[in-house]
Each structure stands twice: as C-alpha cells, then as structure tokens.
N, C-alpha and C. Protein backbone atom coordinates (compact mmCIF):
# COMPACT_ATOMS: atom_id res chain seq x y z
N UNK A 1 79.22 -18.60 57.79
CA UNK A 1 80.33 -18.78 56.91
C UNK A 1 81.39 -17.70 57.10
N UNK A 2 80.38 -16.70 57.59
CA UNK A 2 82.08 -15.25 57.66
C UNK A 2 82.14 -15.40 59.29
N UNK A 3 83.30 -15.55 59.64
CA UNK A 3 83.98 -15.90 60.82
C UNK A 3 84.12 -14.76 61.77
N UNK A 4 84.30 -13.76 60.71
CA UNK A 4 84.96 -12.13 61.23
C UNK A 4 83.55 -11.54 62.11
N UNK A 5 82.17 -11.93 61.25
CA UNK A 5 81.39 -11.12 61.57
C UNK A 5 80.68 -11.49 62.99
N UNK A 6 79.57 -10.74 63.39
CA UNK A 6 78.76 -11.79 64.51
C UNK A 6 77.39 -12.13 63.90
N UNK A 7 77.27 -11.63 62.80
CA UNK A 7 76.10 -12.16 62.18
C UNK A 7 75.21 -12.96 62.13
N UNK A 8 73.63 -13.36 62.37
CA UNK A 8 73.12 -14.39 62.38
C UNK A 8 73.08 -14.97 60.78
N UNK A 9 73.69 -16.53 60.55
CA UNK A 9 73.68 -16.68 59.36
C UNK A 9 72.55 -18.02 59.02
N UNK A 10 71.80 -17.50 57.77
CA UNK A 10 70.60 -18.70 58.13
C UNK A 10 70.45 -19.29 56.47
N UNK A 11 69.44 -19.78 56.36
CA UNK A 11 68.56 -20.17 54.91
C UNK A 11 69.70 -20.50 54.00
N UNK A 12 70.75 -21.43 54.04
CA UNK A 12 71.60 -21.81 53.48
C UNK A 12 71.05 -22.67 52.49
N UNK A 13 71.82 -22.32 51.05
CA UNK A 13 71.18 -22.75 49.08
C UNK A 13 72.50 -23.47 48.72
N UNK A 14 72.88 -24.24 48.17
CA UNK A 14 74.08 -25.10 47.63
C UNK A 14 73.04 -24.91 46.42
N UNK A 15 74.53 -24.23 45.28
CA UNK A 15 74.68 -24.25 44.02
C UNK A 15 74.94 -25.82 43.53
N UNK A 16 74.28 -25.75 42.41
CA UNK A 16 74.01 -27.13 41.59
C UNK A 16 75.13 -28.11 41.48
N UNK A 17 76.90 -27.13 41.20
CA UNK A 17 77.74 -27.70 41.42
C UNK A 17 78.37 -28.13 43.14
N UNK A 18 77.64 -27.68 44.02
CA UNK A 18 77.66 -27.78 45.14
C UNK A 18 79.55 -27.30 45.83
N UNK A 19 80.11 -26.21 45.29
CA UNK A 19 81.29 -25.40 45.47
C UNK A 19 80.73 -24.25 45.86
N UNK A 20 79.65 -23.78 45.98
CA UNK A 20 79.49 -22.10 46.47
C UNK A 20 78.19 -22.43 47.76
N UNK A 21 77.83 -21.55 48.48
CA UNK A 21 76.77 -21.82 49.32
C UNK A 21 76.40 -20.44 49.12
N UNK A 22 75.03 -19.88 49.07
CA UNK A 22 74.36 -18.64 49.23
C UNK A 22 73.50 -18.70 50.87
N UNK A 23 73.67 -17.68 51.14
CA UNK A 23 73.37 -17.65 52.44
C UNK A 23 72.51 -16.33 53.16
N UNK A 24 71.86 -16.21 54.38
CA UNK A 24 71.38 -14.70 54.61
C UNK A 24 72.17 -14.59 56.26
N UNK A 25 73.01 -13.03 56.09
CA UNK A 25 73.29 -12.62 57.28
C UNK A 25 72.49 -11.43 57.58
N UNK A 26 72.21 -11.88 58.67
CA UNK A 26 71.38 -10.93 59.70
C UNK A 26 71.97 -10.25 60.69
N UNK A 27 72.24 -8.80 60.81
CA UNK A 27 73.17 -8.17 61.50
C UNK A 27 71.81 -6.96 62.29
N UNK A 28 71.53 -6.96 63.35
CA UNK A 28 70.49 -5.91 63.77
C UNK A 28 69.22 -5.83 62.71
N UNK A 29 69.11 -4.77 62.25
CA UNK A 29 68.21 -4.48 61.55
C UNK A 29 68.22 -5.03 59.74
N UNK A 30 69.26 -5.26 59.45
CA UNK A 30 69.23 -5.26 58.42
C UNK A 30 69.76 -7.09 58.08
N UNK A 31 69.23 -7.60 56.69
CA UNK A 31 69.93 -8.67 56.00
C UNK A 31 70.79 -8.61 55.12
N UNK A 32 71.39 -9.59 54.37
CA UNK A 32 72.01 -9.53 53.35
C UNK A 32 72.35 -10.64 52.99
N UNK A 33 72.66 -10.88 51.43
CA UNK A 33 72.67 -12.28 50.93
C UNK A 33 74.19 -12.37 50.80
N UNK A 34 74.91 -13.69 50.87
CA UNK A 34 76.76 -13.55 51.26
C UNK A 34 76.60 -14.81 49.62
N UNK A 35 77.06 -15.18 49.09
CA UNK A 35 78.02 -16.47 48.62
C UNK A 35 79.18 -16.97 49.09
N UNK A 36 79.25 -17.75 49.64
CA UNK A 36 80.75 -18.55 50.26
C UNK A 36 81.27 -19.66 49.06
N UNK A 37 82.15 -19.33 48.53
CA UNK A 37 82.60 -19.95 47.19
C UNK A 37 83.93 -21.34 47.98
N UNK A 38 83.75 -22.41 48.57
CA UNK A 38 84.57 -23.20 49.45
C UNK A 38 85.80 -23.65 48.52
N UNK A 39 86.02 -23.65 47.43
CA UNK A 39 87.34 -23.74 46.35
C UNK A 39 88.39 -22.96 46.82
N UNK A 40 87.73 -21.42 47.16
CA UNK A 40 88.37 -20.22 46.95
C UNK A 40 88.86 -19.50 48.17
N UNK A 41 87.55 -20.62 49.16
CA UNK A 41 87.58 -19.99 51.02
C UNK A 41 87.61 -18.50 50.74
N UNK A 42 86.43 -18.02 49.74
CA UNK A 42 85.93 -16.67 50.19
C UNK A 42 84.76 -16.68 50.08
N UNK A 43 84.42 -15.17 50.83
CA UNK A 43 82.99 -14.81 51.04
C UNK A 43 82.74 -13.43 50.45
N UNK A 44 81.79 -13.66 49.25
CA UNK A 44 80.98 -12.44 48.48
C UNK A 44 79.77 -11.90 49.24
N UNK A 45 79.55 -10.62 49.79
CA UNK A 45 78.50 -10.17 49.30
C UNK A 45 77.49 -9.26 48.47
N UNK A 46 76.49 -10.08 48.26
CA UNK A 46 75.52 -9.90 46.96
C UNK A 46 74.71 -9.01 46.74
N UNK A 47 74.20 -8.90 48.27
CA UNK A 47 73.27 -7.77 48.46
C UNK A 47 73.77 -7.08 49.44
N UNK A 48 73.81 -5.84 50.16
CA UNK A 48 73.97 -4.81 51.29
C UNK A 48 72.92 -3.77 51.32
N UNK A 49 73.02 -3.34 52.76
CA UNK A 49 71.77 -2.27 52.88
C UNK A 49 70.61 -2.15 53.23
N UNK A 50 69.65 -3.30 53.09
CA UNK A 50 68.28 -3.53 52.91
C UNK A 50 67.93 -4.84 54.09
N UNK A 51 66.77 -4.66 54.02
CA UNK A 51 66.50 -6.76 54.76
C UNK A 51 65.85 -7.38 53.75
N UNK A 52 67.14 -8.03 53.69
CA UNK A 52 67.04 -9.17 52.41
C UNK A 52 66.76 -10.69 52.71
N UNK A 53 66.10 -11.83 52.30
CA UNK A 53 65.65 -12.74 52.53
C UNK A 53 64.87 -13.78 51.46
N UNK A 54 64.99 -14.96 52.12
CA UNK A 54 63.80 -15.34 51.67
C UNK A 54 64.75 -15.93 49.95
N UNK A 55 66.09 -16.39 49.51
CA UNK A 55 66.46 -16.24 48.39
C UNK A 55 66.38 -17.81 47.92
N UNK A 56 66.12 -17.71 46.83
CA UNK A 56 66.06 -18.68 46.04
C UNK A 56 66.87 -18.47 44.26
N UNK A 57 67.44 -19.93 44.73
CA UNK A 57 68.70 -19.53 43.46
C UNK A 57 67.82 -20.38 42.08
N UNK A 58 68.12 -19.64 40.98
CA UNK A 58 67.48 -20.37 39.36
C UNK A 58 68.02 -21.13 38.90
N UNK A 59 67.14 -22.01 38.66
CA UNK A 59 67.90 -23.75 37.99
C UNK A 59 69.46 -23.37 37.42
N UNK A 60 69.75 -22.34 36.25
CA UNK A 60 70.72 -22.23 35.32
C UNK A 60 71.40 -21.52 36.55
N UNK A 61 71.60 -21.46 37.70
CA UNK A 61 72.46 -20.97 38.27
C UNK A 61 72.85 -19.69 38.60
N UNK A 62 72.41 -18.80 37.92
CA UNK A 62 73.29 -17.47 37.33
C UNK A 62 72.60 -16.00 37.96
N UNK A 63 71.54 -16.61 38.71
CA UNK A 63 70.75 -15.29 39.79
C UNK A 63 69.99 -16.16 40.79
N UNK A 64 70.05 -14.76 41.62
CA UNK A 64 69.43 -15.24 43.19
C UNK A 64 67.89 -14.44 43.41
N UNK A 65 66.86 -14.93 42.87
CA UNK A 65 65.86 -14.33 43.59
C UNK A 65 65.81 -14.08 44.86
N UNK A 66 64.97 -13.17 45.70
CA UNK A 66 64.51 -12.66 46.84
C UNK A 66 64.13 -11.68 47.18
N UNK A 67 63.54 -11.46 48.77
CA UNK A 67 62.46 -10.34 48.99
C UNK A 67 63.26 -9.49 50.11
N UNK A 68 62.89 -8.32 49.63
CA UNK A 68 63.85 -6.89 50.00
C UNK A 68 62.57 -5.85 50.79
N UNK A 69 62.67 -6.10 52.19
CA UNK A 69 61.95 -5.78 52.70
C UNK A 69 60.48 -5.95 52.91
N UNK A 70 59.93 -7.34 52.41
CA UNK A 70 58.71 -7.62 52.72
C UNK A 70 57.93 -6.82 51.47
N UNK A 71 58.47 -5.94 50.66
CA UNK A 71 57.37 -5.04 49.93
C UNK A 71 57.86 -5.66 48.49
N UNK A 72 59.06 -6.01 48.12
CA UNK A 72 59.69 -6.10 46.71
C UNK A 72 60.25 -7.62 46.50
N UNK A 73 59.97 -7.85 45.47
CA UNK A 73 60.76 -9.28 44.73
C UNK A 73 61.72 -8.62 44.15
N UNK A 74 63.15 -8.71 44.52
CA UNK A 74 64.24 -8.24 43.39
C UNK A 74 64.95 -10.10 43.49
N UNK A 75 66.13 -9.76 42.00
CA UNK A 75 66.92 -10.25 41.51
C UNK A 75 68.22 -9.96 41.62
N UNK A 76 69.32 -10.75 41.90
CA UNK A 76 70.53 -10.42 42.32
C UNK A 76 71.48 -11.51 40.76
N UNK A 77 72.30 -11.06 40.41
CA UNK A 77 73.06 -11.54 39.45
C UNK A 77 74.53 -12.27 40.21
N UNK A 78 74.37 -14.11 40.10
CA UNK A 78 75.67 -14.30 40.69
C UNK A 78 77.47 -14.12 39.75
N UNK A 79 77.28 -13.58 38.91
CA UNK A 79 78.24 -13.10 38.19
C UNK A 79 78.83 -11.47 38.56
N UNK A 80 77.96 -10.87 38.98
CA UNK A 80 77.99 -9.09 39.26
C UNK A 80 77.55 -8.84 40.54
N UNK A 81 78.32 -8.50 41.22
CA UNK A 81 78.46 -8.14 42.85
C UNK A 81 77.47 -6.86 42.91
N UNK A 82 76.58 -7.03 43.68
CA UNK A 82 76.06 -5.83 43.88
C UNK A 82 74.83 -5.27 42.89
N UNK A 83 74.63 -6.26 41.53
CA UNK A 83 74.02 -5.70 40.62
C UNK A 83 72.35 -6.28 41.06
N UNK A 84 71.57 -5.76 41.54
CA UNK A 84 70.74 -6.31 42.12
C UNK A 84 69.56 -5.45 41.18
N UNK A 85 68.40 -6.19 40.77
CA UNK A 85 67.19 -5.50 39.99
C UNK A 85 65.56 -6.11 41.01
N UNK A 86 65.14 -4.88 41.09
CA UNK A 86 63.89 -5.27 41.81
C UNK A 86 62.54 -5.28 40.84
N UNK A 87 62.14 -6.69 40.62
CA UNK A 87 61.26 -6.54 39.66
C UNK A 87 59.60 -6.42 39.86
N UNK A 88 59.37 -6.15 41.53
CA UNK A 88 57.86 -6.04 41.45
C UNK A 88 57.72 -5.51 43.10
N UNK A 89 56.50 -4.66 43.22
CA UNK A 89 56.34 -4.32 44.60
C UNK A 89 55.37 -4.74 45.04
C-alpha cells in the first residue's frame, strides 16, 4: 500500500466498513503494522520498531491485536497512533 517504501507488505485485514485496510510491512529485520485508510489515500503507521505480526482486528473495530516479537501479545488502538499496550509475555 506505501508506494514510497520497498517494504514487503503482507497479511492484509479490511475493516468492517471495508474503507481502511490494516496491513504488515516488513523492512529487513523488523515489522510493522500500516492502516491504509482508501477515502483519504493515506497511510498510518500503528506500530514501529519491533517485529510485529500476526494482527487481528476486534469485531467493534477500534484495536488491532498482535504479536511483537514472538514473546508478547500487545494491543494497538486504531484511534491513537502509536499507542500500543502489551498485554502478556
């Protein structure tokens, strides 16, 4: 979905209203979760830093589960950029 990057982009999620796509880019070592919002023709990302994967979005829409390095289940908030909570190791 991001054009700019060379990223491998995979495990593509369509939101319920089917206007946003959540997605994982894979750049070397590391992942990260993007939202591509197609209304708006932009691209958020959700998570940075870590290898992120594996996401699964919650019925009500409003967070992105997934696994942050094979060791952690965190939570990502699709309202708050960046606000990410890891709830178990």
């Amino acid at each position: 979905m991001n054009a700019s990057t060379s990223a491998l982009e995979s495990n593509p999620i369509w939101t319920s209203d089917s206007r946003r796509l959540i997605y994982v880019a894979e750049n070397g070592t590391t992942s990260e979760l993007h939202r591509y919002d197609f209304a708006a023709s932009s691209d958020t990302t959700l998570t940075s830093g870590a290898r992120d994967y594996s996401a699964s979005l919650a019925p009500n829409g409003e967070s992105v589960a997934f696994f942050r390095g094979g060791r952690e289940l965190c939570v990502v908030s699709m309202a708050k950029e960046n606000a990410t909570r890891c709830i178990a190791k």
